[in-house]
C-alpha atoms as a PDB file:
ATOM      1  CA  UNK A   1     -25.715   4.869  45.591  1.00  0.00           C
ATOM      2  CA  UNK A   2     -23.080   5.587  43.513  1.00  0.00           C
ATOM      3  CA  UNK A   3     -22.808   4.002  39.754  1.00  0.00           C
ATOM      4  CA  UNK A   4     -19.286   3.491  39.030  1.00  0.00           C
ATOM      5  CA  UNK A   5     -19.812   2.401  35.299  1.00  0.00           C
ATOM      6  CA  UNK A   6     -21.213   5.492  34.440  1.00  0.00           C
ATOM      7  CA  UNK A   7     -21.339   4.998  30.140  1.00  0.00           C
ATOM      8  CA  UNK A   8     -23.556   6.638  27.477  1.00  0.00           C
ATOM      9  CA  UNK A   9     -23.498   5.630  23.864  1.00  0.00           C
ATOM     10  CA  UNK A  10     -22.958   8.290  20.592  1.00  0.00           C
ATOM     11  CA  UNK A  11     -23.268   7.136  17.640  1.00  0.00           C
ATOM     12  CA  UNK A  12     -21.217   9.416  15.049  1.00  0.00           C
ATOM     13  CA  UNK A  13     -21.646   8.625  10.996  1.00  0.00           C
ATOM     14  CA  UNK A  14     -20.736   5.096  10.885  1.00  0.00           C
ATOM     15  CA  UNK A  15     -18.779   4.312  14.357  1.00  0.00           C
ATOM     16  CA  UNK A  16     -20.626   3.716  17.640  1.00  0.00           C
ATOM     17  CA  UNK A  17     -18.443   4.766  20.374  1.00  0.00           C
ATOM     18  CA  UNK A  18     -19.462   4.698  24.224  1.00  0.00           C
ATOM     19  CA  UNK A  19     -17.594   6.404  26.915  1.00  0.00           C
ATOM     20  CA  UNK A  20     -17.134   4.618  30.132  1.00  0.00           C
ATOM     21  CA  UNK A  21     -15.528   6.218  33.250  1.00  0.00           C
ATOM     22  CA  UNK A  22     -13.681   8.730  31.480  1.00  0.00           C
ATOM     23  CA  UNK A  23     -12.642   6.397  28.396  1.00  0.00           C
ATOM     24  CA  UNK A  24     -13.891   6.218  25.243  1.00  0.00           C
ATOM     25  CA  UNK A  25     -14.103   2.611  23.876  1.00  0.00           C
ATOM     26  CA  UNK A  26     -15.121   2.199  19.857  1.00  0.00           C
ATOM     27  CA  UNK A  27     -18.196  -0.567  19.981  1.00  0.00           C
ATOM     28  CA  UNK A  28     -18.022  -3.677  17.907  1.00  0.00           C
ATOM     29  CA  UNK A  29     -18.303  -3.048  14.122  1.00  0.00           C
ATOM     30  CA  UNK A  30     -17.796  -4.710  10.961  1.00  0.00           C
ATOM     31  CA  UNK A  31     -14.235  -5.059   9.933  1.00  0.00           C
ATOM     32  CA  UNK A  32     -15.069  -3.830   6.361  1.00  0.00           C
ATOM     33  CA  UNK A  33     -16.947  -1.069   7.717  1.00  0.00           C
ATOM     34  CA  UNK A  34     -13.856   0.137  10.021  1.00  0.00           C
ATOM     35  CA  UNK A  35     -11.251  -0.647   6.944  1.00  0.00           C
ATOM     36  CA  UNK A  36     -13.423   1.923   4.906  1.00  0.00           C
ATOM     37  CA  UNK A  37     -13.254   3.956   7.753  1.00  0.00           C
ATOM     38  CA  UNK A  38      -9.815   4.068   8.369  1.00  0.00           C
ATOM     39  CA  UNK A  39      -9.132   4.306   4.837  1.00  0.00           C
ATOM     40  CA  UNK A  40     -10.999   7.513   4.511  1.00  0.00           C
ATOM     41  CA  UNK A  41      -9.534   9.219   7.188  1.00  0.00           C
ATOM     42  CA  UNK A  42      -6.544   8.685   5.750  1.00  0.00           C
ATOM     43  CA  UNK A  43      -8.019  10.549   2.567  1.00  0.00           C
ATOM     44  CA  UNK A  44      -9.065  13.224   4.873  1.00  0.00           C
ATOM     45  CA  UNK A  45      -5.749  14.061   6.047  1.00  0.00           C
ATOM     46  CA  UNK A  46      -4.905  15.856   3.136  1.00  0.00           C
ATOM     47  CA  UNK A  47      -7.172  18.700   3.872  1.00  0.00           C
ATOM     48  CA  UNK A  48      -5.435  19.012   7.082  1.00  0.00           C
ATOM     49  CA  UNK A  49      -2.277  20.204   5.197  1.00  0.00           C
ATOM     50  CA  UNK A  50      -1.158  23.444   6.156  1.00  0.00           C
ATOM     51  CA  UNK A  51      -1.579  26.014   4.233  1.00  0.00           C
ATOM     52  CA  UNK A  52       1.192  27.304   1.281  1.00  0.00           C
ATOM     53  CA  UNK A  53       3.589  30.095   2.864  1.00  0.00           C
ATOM     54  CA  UNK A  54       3.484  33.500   1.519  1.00  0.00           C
ATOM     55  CA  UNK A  55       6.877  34.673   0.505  1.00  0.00           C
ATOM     56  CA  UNK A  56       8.127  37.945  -0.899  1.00  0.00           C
ATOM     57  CA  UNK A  57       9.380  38.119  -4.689  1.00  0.00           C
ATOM     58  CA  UNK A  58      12.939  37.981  -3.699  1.00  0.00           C
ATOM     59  CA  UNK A  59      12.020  34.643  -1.316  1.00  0.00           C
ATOM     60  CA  UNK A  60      10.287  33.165  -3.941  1.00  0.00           C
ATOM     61  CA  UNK A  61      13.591  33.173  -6.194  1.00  0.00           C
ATOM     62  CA  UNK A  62      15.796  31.908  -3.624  1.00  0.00           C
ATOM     63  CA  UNK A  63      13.100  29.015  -2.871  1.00  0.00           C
ATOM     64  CA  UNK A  64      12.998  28.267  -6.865  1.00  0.00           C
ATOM     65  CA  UNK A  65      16.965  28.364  -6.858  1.00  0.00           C
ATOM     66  CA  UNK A  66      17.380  26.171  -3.593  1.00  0.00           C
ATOM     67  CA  UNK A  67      14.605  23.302  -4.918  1.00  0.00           C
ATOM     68  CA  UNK A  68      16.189  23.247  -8.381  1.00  0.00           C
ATOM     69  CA  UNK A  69      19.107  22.619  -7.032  1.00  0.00           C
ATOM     70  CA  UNK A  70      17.943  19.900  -5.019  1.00  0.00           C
ATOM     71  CA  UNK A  71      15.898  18.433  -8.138  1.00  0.00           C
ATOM     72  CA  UNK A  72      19.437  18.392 -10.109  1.00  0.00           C
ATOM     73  CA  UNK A  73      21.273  16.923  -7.205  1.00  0.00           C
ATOM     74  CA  UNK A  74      18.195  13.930  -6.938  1.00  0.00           C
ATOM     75  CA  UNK A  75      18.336  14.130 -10.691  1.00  0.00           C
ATOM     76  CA  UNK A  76      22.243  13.127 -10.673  1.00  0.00           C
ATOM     77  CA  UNK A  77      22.081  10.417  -7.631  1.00  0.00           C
ATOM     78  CA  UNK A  78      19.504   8.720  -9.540  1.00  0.00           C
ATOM     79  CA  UNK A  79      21.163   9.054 -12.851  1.00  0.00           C
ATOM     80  CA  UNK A  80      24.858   7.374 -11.246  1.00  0.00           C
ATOM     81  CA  UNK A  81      22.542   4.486  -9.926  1.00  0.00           C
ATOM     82  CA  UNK A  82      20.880   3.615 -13.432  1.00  0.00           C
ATOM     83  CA  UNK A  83      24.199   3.481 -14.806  1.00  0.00           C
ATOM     84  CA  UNK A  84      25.936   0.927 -11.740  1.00  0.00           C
ATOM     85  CA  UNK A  85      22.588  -1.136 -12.189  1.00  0.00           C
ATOM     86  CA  UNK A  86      23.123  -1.468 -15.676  1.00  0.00           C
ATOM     87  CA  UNK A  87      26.956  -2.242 -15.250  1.00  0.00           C
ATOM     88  CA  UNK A  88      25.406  -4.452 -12.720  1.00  0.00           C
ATOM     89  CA  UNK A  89      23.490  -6.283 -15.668  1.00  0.00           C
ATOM     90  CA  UNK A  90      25.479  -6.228 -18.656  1.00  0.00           C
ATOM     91  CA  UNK A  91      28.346  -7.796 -16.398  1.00  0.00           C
ATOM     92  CA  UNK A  92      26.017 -10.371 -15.016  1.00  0.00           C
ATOM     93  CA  UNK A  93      24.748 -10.756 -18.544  1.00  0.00           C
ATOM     94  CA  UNK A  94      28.373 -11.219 -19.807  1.00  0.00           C
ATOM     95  CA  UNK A  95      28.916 -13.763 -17.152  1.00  0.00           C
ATOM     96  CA  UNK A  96      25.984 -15.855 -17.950  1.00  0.00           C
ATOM     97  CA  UNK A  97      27.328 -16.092 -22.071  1.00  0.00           C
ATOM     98  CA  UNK A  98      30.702 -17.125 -20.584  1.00  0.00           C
ATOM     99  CA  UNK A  99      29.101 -19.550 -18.770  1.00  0.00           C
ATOM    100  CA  UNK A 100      27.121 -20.522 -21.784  1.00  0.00           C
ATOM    101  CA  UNK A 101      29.743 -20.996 -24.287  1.00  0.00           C
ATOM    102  CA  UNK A 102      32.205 -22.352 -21.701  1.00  0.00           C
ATOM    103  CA  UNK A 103      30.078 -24.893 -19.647  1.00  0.00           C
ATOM    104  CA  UNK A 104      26.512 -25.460 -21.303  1.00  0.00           C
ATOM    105  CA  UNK A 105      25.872 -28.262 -18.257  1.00  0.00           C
ATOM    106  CA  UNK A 106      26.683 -25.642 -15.519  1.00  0.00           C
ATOM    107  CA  UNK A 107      24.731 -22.692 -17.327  1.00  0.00           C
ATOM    108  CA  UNK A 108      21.638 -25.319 -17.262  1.00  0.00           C
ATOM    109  CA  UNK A 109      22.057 -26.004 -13.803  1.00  0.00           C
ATOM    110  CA  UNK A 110      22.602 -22.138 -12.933  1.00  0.00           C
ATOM    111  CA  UNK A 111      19.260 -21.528 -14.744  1.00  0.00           C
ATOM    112  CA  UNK A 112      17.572 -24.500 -13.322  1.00  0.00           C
ATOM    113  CA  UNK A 113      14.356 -23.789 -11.491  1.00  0.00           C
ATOM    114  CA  UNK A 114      14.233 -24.297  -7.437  1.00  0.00           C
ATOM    115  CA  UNK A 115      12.104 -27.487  -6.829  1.00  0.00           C
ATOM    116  CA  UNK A 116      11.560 -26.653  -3.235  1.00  0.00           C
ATOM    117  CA  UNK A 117       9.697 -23.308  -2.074  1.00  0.00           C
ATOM    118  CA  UNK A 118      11.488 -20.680  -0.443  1.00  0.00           C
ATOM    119  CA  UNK A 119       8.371 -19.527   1.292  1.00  0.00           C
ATOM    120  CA  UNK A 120       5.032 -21.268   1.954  1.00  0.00           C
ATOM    121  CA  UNK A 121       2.602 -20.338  -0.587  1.00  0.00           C
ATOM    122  CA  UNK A 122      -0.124 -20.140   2.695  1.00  0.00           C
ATOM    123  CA  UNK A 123       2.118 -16.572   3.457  1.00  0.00           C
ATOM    124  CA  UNK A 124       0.150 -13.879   2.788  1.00  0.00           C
ATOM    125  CA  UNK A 125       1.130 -11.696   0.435  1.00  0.00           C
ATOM    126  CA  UNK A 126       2.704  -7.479   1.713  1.00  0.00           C
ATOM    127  CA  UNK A 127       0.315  -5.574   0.680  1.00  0.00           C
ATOM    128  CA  UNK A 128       0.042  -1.418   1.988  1.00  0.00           C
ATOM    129  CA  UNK A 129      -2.950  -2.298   4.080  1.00  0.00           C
ATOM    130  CA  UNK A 130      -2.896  -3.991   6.994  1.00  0.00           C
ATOM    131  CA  UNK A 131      -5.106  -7.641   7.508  1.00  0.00           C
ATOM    132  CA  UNK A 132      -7.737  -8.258   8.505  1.00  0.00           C
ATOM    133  CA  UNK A 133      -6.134 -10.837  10.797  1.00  0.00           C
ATOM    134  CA  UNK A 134      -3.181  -9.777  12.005  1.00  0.00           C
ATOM    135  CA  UNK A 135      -1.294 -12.854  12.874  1.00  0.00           C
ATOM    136  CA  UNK A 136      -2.475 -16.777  12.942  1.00  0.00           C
ATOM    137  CA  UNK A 137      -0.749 -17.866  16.229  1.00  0.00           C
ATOM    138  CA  UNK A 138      -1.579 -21.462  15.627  1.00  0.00           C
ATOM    139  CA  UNK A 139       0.319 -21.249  12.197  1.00  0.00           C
ATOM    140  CA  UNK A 140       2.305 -24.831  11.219  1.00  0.00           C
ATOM    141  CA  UNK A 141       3.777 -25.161   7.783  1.00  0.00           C
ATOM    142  CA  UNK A 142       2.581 -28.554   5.903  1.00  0.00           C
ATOM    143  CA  UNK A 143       5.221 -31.225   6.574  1.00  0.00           C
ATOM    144  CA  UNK A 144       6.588 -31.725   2.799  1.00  0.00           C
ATOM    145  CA  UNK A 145       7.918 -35.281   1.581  1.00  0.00           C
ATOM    146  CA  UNK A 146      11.819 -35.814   2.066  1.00  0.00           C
ATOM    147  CA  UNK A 147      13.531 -37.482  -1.049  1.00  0.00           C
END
């Protein structure tokens, strides 16, 4: 008397989607059709901004004065970091002369490459976009040769 699995199909631009009772279910479609998809409404958010406030002349000169502050503040954080990273290197750098002059065997064995992996080269790679397969559940690394 009664059908409880009312559903009707719409098909909008690329994406079939059918309701069912109330929920709306997306119907089977190509995973490089849905990546495009996805991808573009990502695009699309940026017309969803809002839009720029209006301010008064005097608003607009405190908002100038407040972000250029900011910028110099950024500008000065970033500026002390450069300079510890490249403390960081010269010191390491000094180190590794030292080491050089000192104790050529060690410095060859400090620069030595690694003959085992750190990570399996069957890893995939970070990327910004998610996979297409999210995880492989039956994942087991090759068994490598003990010496």
């Amino acid at each position: 008397m009664f059908n409880t699995l009312k559903s009707r199909a719409i098909v909008s631009g690329a994406v079939a989607k059918e309701f069912t009772r109330g929920r709306r279910v997306t119907a089977q479609v190509n995973d490089a059709t849905q990546k495009i998809v996805n991808q573009l409404s990502v695009l699309s958010a940026s017309k969803k901004q809002p839009k720029l406030l209006k301010f008064c002349p005097e608003d607009i000169i405190k908002h100038r004065t407040i972000m250029n502050a900011w910028k110099l503040v950024k500008r000065r954080k970033q500026q002390k970091q450069q300079e510890q990273l490249a403390k960081q290197y010269n010191s390491i750098y000094n180190a590794m002369e030292d080491l050089k002059n000192s104790r050529p065997d060690l410095y060859e064995i400090a620069n030595s490459k690694e003959k085992r992996f750190r990570f399996p080269l069957e890893m995939r790679v970070p990327t910004e976009y998610p996979p297409n397969d999210p995880w492989v559940y039956d994942y087991s690394p090759p068994e490598y040769a003990r010496r």
